[in-house]
N, C-alpha and C. Protein backbone atom coordinates (compact mmCIF):
# COMPACT_ATOMS: atom_id res chain seq x y z
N UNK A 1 193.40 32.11 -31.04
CA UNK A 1 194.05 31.43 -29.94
C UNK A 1 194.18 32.42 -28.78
N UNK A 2 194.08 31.95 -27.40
CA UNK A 2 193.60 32.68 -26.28
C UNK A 2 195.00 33.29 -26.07
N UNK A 3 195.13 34.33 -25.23
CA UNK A 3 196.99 34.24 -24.85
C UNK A 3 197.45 32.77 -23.95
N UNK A 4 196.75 32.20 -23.17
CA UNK A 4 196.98 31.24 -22.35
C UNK A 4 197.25 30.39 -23.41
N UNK A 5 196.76 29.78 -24.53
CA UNK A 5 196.93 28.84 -25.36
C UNK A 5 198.26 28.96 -25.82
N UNK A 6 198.04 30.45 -26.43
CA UNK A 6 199.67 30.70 -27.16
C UNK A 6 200.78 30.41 -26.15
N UNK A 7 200.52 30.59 -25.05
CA UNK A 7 201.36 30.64 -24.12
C UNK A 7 201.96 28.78 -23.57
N UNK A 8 201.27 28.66 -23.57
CA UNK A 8 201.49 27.00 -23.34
C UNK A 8 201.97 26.48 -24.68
N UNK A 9 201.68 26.97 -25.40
CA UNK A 9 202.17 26.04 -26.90
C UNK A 9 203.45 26.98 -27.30
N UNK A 10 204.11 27.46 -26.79
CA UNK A 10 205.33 28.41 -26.85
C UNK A 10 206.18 27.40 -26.03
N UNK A 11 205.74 27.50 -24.87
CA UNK A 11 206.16 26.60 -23.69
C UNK A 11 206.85 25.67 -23.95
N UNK A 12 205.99 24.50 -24.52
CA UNK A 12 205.97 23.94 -24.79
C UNK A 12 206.74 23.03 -25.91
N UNK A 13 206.81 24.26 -26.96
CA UNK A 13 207.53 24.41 -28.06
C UNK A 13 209.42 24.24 -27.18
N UNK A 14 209.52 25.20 -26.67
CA UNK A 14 210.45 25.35 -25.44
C UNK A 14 211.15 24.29 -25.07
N UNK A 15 210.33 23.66 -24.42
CA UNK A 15 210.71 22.36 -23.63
C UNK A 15 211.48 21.20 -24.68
N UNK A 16 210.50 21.58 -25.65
CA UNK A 16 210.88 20.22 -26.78
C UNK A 16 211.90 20.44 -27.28
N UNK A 17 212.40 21.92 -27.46
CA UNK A 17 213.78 22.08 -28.00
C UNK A 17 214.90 21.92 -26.76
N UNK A 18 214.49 22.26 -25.55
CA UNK A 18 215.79 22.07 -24.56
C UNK A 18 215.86 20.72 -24.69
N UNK A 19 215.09 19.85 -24.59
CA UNK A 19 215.24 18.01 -24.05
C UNK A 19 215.93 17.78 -25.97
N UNK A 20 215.86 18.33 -26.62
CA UNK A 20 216.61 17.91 -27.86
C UNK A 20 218.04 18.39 -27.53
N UNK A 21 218.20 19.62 -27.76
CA UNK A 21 219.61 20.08 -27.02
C UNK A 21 220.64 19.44 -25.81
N UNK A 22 219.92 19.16 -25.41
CA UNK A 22 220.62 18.73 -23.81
C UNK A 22 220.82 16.95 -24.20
N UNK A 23 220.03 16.69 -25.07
CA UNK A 23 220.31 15.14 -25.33
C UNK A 23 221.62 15.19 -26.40
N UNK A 24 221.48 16.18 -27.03
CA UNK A 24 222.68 16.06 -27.97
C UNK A 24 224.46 16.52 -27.40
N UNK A 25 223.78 17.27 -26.36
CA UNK A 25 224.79 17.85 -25.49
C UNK A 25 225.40 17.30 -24.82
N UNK A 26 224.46 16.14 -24.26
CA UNK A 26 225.26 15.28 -23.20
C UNK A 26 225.84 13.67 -24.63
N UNK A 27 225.30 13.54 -25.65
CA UNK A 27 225.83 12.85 -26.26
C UNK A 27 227.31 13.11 -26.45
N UNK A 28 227.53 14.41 -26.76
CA UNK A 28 228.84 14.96 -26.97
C UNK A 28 229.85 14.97 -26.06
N UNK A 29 229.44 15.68 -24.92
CA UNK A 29 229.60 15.09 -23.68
C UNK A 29 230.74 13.60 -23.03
N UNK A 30 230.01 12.56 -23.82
CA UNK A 30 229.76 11.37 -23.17
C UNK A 30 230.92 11.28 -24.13
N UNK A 31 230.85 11.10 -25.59
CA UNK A 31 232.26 11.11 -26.41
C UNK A 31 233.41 11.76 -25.95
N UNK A 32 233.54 12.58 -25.28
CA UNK A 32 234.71 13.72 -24.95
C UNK A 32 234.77 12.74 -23.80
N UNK A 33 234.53 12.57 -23.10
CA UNK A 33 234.59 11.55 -21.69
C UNK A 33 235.31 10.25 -22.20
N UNK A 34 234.71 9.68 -23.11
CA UNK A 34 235.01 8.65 -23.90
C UNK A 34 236.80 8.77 -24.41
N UNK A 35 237.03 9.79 -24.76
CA UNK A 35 238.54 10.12 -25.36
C UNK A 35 239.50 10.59 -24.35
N UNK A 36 239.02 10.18 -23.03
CA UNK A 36 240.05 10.58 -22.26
C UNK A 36 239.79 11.98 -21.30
N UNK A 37 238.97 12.84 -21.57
CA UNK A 37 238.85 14.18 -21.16
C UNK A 37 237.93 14.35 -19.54
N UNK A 38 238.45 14.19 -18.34
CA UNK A 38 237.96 14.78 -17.43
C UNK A 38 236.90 15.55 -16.90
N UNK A 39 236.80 16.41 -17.69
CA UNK A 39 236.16 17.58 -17.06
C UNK A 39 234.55 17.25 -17.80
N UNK A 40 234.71 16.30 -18.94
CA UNK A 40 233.38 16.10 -19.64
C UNK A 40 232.38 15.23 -18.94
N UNK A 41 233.28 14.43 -17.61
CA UNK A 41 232.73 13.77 -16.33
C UNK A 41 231.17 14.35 -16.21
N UNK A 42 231.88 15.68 -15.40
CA UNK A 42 231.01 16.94 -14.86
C UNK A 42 229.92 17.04 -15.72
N UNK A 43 229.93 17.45 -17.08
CA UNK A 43 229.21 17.92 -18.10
C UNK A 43 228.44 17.10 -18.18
N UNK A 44 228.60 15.54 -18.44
CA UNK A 44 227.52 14.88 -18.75
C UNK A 44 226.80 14.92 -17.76
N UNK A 45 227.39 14.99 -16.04
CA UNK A 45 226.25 14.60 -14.87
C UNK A 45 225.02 16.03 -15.44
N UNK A 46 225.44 17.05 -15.44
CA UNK A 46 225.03 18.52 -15.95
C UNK A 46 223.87 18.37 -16.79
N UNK A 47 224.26 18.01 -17.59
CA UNK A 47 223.33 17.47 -18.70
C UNK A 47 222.22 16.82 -18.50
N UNK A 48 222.96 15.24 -18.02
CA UNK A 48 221.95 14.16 -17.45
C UNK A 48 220.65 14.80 -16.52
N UNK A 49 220.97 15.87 -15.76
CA UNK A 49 220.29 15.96 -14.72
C UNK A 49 218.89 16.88 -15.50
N UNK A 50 220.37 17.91 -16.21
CA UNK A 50 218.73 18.71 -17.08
C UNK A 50 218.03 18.27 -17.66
N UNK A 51 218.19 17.12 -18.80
CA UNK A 51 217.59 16.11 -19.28
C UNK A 51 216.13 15.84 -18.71
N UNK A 52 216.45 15.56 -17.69
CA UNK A 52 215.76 15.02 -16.86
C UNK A 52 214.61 15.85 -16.58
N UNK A 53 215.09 17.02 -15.95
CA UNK A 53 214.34 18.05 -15.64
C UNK A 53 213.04 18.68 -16.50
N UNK A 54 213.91 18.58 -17.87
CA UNK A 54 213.51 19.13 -19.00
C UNK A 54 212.49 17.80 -19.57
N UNK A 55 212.24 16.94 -19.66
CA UNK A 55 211.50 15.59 -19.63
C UNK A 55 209.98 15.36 -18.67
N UNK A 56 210.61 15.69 -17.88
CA UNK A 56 209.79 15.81 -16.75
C UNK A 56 208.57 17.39 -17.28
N UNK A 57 208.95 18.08 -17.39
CA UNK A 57 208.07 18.83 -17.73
C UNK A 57 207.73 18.49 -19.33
N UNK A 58 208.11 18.00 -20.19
CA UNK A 58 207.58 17.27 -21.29
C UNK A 58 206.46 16.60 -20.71
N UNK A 59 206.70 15.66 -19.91
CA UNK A 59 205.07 15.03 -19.36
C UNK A 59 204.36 15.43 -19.25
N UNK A 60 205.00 16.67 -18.55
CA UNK A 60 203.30 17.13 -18.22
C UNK A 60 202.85 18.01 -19.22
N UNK A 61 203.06 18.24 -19.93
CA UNK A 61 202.73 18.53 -21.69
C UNK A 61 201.62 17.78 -21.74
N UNK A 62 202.51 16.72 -22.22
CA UNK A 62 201.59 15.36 -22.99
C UNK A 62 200.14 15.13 -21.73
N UNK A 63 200.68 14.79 -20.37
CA UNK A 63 199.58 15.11 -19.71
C UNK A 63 198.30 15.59 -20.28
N UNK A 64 198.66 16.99 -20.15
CA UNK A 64 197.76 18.42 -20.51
C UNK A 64 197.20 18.29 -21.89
N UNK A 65 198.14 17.87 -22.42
CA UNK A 65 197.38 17.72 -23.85
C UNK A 65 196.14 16.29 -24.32
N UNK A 66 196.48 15.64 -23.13
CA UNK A 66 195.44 14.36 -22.97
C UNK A 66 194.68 14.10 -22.19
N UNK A 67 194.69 15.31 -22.18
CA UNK A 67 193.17 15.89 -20.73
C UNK A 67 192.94 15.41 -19.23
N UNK A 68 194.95 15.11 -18.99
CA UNK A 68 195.17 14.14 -17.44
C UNK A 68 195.42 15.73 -16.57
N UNK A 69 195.35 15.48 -15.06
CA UNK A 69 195.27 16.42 -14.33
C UNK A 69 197.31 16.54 -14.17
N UNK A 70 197.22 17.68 -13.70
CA UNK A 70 198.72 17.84 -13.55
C UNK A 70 199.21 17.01 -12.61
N UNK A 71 198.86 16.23 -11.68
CA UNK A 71 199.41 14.94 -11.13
C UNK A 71 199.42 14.10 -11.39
N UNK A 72 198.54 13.96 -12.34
CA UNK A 72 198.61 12.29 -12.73
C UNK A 72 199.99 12.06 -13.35
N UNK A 73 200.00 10.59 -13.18
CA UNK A 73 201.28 10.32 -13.97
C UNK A 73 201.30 10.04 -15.22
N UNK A 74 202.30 9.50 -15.98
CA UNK A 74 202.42 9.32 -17.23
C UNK A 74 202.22 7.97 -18.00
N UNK A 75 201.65 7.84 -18.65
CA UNK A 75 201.27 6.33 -19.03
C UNK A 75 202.56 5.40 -19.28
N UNK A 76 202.84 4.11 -19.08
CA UNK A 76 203.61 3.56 -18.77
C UNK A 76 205.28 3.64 -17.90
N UNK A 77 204.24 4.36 -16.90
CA UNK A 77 205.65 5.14 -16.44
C UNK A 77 206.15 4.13 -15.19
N UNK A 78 205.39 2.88 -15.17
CA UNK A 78 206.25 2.24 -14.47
C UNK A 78 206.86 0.77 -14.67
N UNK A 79 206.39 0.80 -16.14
CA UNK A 79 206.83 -0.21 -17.25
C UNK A 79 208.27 0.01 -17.58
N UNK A 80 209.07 1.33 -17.55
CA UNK A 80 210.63 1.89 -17.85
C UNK A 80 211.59 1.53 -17.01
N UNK A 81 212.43 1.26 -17.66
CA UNK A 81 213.65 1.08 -16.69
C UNK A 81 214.66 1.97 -17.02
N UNK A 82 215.36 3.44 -16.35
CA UNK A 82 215.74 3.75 -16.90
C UNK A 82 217.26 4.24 -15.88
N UNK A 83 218.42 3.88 -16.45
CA UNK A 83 219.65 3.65 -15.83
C UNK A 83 220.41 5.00 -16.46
């Protein structure tokens, strides 16, 4: 494996664990919000946003790994509705 390979599949590896983390994070989050707690407001927007962030470069993973150019978009990506 090239270093560039290793390197992207590290990456990669990466990404898949933050968008797991940050989903569980803001689940927790969202419960503490749920019981009354304030400040877990903040946390989930925090979260939500990295989520996001962290997703977003998941695509372009899957992209890359399906031989789409780094702009293209993502297959059914305008079939989602997402609130």
């Amino acid at each position: 494996m090239t270093y560039e390979q290793e390197f992207l599949k590290d990456f990669g590896d990466w990404v898949a664990t933050q968008v797991a983390v940050h989903q569980m994070a803001m689940v927790a989050a969202q419960e503490e919000m749920a019981n009354g707690d304030e400040r877990a407001k903040d946390a989930v927007i925090r979260y939500e946003s990295r989520l996001s962030a962290y997703q977003f470069l998941a695509g372009k993973f899957e992209n890359y790994q399906a031989g789409k150019g780094f702009h293209d978009l993502p297959d059914g990506l305008f079939e989602q509705v997402n609130y």
